[in-house]
Protein backbone atom coordinates (compact mmCIF):
# COMPACT_ATOMS: atom_id res chain seq x y z
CA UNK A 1 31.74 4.93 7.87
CA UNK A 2 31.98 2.25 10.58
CA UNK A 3 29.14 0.56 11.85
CA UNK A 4 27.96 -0.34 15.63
CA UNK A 5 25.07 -3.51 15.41
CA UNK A 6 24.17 -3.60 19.60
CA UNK A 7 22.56 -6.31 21.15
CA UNK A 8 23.74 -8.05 17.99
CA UNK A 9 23.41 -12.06 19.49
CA UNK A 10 23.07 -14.30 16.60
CA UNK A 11 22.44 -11.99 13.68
CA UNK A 12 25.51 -12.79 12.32
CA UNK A 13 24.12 -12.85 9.28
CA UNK A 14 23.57 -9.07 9.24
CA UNK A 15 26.79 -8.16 10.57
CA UNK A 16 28.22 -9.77 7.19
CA UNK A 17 25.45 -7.88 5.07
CA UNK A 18 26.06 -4.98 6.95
CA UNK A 19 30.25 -5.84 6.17
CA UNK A 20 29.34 -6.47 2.85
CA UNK A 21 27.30 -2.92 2.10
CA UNK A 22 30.85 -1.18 3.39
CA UNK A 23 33.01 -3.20 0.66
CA UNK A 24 35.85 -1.69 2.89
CA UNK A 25 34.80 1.88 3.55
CA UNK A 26 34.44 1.44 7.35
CA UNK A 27 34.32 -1.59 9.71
CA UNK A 28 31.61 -2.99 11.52
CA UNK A 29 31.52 -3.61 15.30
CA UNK A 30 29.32 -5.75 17.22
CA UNK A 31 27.87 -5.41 21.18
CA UNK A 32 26.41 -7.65 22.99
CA UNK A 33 26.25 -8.48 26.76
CA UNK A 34 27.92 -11.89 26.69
CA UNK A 35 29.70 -14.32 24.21
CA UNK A 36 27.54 -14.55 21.49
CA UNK A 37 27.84 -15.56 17.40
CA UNK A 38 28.00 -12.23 16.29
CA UNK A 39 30.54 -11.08 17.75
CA UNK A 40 32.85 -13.77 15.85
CA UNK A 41 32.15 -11.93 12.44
CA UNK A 42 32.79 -8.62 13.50
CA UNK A 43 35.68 -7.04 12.87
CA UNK A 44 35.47 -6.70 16.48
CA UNK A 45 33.37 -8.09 18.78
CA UNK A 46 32.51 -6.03 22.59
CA UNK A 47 31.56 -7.19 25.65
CA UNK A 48 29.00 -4.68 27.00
CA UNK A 49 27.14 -4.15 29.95
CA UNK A 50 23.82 -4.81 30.13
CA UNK A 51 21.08 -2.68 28.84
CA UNK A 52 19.15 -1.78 31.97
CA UNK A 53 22.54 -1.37 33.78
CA UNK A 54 23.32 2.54 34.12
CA UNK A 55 26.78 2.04 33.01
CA UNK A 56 25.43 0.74 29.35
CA UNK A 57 24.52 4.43 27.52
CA UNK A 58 28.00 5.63 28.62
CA UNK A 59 29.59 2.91 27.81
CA UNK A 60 27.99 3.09 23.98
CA UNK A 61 28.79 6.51 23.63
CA UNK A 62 32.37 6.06 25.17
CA UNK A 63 32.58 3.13 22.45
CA UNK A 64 30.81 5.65 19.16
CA UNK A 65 34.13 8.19 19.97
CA UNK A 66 36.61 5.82 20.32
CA UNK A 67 35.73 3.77 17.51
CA UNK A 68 34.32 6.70 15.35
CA UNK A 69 30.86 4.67 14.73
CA UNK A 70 28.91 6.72 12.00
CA UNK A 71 25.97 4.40 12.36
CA UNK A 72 24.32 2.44 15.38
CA UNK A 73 21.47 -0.48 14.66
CA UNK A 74 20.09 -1.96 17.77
CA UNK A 75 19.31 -5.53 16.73
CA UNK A 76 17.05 -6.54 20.04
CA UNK A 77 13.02 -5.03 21.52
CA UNK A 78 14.69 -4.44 24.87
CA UNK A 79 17.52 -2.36 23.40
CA UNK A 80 15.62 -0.19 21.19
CA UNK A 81 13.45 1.98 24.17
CA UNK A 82 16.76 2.36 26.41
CA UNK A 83 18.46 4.22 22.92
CA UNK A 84 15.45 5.81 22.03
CA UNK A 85 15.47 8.02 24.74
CA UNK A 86 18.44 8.88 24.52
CA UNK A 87 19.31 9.52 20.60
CA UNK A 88 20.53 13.45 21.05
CA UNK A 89 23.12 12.50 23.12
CA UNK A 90 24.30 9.76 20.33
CA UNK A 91 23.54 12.62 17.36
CA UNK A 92 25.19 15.01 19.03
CA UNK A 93 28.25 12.93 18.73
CA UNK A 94 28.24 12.69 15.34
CA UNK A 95 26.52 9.24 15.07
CA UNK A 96 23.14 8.11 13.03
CA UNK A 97 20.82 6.27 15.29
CA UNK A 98 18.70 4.16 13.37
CA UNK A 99 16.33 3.63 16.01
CA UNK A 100 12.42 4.79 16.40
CA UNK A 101 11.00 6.76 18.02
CA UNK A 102 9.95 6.25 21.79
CA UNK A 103 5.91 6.04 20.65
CA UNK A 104 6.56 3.86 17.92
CA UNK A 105 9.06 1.33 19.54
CA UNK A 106 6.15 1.05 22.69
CA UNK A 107 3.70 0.75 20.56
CA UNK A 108 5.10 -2.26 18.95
CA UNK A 109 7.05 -4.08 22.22
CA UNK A 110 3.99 -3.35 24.08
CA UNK A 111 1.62 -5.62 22.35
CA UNK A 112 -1.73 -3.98 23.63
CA UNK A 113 -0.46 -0.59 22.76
CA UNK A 114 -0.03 -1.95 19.30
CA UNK A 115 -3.56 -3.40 19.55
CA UNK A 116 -4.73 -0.17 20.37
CA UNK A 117 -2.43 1.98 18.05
CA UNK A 118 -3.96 -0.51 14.89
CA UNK A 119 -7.15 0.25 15.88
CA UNK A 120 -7.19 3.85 15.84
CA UNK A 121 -5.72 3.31 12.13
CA UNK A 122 -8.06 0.94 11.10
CA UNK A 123 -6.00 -1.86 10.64
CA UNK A 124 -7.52 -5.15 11.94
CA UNK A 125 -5.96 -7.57 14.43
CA UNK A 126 -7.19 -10.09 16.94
CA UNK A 127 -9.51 -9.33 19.88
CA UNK A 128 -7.61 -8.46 22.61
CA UNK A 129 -8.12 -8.49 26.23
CA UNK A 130 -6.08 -7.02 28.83
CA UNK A 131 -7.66 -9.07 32.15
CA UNK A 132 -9.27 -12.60 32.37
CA UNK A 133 -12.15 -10.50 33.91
CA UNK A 134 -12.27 -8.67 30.30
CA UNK A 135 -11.64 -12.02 28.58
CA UNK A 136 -14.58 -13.77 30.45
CA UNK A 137 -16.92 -10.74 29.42
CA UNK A 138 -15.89 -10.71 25.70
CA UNK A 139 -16.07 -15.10 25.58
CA UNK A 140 -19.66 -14.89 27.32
CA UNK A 141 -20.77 -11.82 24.60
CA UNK A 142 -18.56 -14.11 21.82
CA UNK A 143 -16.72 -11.17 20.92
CA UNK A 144 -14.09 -13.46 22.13
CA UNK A 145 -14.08 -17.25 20.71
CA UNK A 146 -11.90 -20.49 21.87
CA UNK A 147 -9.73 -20.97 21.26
CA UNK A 148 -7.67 -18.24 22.92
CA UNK A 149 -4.00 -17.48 22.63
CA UNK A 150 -2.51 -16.69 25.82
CA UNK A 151 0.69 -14.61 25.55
CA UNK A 152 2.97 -11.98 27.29
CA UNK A 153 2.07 -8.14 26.57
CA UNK A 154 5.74 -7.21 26.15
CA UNK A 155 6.53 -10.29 24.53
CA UNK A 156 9.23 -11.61 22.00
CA UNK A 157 10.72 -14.93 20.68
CA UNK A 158 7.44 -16.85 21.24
CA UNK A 159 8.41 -17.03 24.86
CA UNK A 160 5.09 -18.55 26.56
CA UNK A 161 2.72 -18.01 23.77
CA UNK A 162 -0.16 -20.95 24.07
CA UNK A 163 -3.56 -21.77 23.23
CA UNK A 164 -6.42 -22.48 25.71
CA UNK A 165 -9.91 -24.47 24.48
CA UNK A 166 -11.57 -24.11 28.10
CA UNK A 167 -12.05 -21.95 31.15
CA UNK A 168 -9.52 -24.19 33.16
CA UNK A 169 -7.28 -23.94 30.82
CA UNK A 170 -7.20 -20.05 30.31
CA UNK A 171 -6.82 -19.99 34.24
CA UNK A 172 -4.20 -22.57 34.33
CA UNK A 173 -2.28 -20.62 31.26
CA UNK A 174 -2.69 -17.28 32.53
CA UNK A 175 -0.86 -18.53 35.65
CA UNK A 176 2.25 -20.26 33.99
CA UNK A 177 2.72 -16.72 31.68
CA UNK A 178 2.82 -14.89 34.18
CA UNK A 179 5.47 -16.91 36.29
CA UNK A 180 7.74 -17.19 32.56
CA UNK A 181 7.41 -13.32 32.75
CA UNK A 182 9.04 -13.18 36.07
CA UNK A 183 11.72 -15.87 35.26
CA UNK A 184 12.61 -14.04 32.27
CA UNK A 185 13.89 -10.69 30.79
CA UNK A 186 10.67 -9.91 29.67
CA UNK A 187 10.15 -8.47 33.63
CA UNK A 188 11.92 -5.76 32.80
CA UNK A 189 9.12 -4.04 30.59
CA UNK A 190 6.73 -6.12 32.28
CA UNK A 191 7.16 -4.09 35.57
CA UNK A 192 5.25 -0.93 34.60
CA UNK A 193 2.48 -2.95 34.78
CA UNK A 194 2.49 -6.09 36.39
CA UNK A 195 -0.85 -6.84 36.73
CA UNK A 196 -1.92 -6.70 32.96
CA UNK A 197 1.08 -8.29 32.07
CA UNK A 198 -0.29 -11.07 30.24
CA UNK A 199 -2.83 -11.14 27.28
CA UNK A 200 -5.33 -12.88 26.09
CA UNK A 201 -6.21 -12.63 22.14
CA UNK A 202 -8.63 -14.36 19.27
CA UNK A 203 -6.42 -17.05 17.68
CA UNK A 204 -6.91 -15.99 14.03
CA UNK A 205 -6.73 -18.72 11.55
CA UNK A 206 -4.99 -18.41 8.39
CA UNK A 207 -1.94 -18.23 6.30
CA UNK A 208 1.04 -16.49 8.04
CA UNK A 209 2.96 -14.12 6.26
CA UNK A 210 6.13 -11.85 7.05
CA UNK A 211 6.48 -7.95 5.61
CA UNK A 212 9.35 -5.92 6.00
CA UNK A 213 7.80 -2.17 5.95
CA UNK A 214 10.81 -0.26 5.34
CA UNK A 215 11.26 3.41 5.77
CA UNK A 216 13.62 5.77 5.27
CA UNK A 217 15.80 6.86 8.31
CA UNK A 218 13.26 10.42 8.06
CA UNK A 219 10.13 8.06 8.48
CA UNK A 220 8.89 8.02 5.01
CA UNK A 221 7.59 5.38 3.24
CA UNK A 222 10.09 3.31 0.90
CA UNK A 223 9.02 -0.56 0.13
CA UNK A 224 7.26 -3.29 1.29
CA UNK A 225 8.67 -7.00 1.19
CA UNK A 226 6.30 -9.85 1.70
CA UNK A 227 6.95 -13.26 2.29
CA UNK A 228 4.62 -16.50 2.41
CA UNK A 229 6.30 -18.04 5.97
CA UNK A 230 6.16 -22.17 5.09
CA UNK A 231 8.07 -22.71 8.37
CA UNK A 232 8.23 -21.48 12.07
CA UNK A 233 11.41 -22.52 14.70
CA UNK A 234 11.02 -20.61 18.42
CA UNK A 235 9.20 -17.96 16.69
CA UNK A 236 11.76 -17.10 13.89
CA UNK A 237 10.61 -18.19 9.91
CA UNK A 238 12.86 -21.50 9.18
CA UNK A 239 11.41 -21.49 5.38
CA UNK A 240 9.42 -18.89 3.09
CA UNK A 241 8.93 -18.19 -0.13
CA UNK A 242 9.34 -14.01 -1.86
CA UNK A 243 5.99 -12.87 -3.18
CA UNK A 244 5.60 -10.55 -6.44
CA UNK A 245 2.52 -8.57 -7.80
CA UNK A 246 1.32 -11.51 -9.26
CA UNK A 247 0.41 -13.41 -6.76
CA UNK A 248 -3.14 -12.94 -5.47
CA UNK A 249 -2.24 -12.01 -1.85
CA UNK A 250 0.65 -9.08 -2.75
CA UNK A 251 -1.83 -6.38 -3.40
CA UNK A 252 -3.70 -6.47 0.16
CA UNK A 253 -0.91 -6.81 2.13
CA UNK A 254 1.03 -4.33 -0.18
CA UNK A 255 -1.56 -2.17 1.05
CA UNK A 256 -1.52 -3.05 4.50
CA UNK A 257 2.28 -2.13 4.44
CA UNK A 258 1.81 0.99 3.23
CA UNK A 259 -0.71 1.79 5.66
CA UNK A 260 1.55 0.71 8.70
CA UNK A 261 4.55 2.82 7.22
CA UNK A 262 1.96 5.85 6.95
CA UNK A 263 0.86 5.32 10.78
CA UNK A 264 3.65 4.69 12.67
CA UNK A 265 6.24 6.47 10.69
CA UNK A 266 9.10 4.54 11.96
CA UNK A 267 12.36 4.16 11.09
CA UNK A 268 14.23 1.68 8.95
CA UNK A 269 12.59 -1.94 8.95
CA UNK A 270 9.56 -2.88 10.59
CA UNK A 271 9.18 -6.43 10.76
CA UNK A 272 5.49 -7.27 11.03
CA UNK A 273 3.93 -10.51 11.00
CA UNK A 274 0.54 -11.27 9.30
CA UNK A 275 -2.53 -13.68 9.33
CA UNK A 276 -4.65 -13.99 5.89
CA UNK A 277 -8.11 -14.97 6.64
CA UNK A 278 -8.74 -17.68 3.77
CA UNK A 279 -12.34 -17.37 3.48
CA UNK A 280 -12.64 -13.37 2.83
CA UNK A 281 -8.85 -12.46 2.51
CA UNK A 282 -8.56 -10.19 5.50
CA UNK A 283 -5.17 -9.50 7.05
CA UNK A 284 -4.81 -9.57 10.75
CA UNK A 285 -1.65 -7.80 12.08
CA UNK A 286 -0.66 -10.47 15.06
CA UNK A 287 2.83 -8.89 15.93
CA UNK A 288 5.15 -5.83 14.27
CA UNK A 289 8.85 -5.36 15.95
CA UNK A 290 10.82 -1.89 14.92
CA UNK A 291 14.03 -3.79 13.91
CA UNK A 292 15.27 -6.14 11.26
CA UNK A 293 13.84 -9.44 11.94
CA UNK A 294 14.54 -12.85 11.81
CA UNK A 295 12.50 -13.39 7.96
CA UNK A 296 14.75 -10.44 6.77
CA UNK A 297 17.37 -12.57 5.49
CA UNK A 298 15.08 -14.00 3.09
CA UNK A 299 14.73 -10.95 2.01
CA UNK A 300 18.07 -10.37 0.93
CA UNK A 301 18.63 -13.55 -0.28
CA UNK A 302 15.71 -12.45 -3.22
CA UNK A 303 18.11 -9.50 -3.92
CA UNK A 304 17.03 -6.78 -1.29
CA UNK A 305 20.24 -4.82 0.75
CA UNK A 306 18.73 -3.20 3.68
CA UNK A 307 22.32 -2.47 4.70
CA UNK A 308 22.80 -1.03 2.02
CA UNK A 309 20.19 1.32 1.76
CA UNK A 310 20.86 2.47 5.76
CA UNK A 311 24.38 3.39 5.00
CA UNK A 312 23.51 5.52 2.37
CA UNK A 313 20.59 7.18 4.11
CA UNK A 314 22.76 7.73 7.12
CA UNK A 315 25.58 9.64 4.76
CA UNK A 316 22.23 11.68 3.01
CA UNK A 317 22.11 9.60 -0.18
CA UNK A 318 19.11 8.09 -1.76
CA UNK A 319 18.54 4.34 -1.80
CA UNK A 320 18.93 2.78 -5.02
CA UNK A 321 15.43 0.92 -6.00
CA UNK A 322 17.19 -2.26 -6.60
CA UNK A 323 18.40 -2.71 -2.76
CA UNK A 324 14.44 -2.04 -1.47
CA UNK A 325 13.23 -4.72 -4.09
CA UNK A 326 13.34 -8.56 -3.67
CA UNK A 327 12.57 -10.81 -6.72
CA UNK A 328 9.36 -12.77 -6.62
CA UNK A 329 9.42 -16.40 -6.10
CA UNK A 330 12.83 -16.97 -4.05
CA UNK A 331 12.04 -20.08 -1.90
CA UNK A 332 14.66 -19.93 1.18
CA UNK A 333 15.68 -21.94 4.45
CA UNK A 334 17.72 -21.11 7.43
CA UNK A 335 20.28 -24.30 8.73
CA UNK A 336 21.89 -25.03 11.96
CA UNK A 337 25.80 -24.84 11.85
CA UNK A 338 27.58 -25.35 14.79
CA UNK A 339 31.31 -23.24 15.42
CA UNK A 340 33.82 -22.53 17.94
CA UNK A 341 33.77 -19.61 19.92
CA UNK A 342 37.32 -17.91 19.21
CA UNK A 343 37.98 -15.75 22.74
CA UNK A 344 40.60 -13.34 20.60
CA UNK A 345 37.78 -11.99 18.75
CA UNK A 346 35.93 -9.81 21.43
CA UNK A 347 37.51 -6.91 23.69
């Protein structure tokens, strides 16, 4: 089965797990729409257009017949609504999309939908607010405390998150989001509604923790991963540490996995990130993206293969247990590396 990993950018860490899970039985083939790392591991790397352009679906499917792609993985937010709505056309050529969805992949990109969605389920998360008219209301009632975190509603990377301790500063914040909205992909989503654009949330205090809710590629529930995050970079974990049933915080969040993977029934990994209140042990869902994210590799590195599991869900074979289990108590870091870009490797 050959594999196609779009909007791949740096992952190139899963286009080697993914190469690895194969052992030989297919090839794996990267997209992006420029230069980028992952393309270098591939066994080939494509130029493609870009996703909003309405050359990129034909393009993809063009590339799933000549290339006989069994499997596609989108690897970026902005990707995974532009193949969601159009999966048929992708099945109908023979090829697994392992994709969410519509519902489930706005509800997570669009961060007050996922407010709202976690709500209706129960599931706590911070205040939000939607206007600073709303924000001012809830902050006078103290439904709302400073600080605040001011961030984009279709947000991603960390782009423009920040905290405010005053009324000036909420103004002053609310502005400057809004303007890195406009100067930056995130406009693209943003335009459906670019006047509640920007949020405005309780900054919940706590321990921050990572979970990789993984289903099936039916929707139905199949593990939950939790890490303890010990280190941040531009949004991404740098450092965490593999959690086991013996540690004291695995059987709430456990829980709260479960719970997510019951509710949204989405597809493949769900990469959700977590506040633990330390003073009653409450978990506060702060952000959940329908794609492998950037703590998965820890993940693996404990012993779990996602890519694994996809290929043989995508060729109707169960999972083996050990590839949807990490072992407790694996303490990983990410490095920097730097390499040259060799111009043979993409088409």
């Amino acid at each position: 089965m050959n594999v196609l990993l779009t909007s791949a950018g740096r992952r190139s860490y899963l286009v080697e797990y993914f190469k690895e899970a194969l052992s030989g039985r297919g090839l794996v083939f990267a997209s992006n729409s420029e230069m980028s790392p992952a393309l270098m591991v591939a066994d080939e790397g494509i130029i493609s257009p870009l996703i909003y352009s309405e050359e990129y679906i034909p393009f993809l499917k063009e590339l799933c017949r000549k290339k006989e792609i069994g499997l596609l993985v989108s690897l970026f937010d902005i990707d995974l609504p532009v193949l969601a709505r159009h999966k048929k056309e992708f099945e109908e050529l023979g090829v697994c999309v392992a994709v969410s969805d519509e519902d489930v992949i706005r509800n997570c990109n669009d961060k007050y939908g996922m407010f709202l969605k976690l709500w209706k389920l129960g599931i706590r998360c911070p205040e939000t607010c939607i206007s600073l008219s709303d924000a001012k209301l809830k902050l006078m009632a103290r439904s709302l405390n400073w600080p605040v975190v001011v961030k984009p509603r279709f947000g991603m990377g960390s782009i423009s998150i920040s905290r405010a301790w005053s009324k000036e500063e909420l103004k002053a914040l609310y502005g400057l989001c809004e303007r890195a909205i406009k100067d930056s992909y995130l406009k693209y989503e943003a335009a459906a509604c670019p006047k509640e654009s920007v949020l405005i949330q309780d900054a919940v205090e706590g321990q921050e923790y990572g979970l990789d809710v993984v289903n099936d590629l039916s929707g139905s529930f199949a593990a939950v991963i939790i890490r303890k995050k010990l280190a941040m970079r531009a949004g991404e974990t740098d450092e965490a540490l593999i959690l086991g049933p013996e540690d004291p915080e695995y059987p709430v969040l456990s829980e709260l996995g479960r719970a997510i993977s019951e509710g949204f029934g989405h597809i493949g990994n769900m990469d959700v990130d977590v506040i633990l209140d330390p003073d009653n042990m409450r978990p506060y869902v702060i952000d959940m993206n329908a794609r492998f994210g950037g703590g998965y590799p820890f993940s693996h590195l404990a012993g779990a293969d996602l890519p694994r599991a996809y290929l043989a869900w995508a060729e109707g074979r169960e999972a083996e247990p050990a590839w949807l289990t990490a072992k407790p108590h694996v303490h990983g870091y990410k490095e920097l590396t730097v390499k040259p870009f060799d111009e043979g490797k993409k088409e």
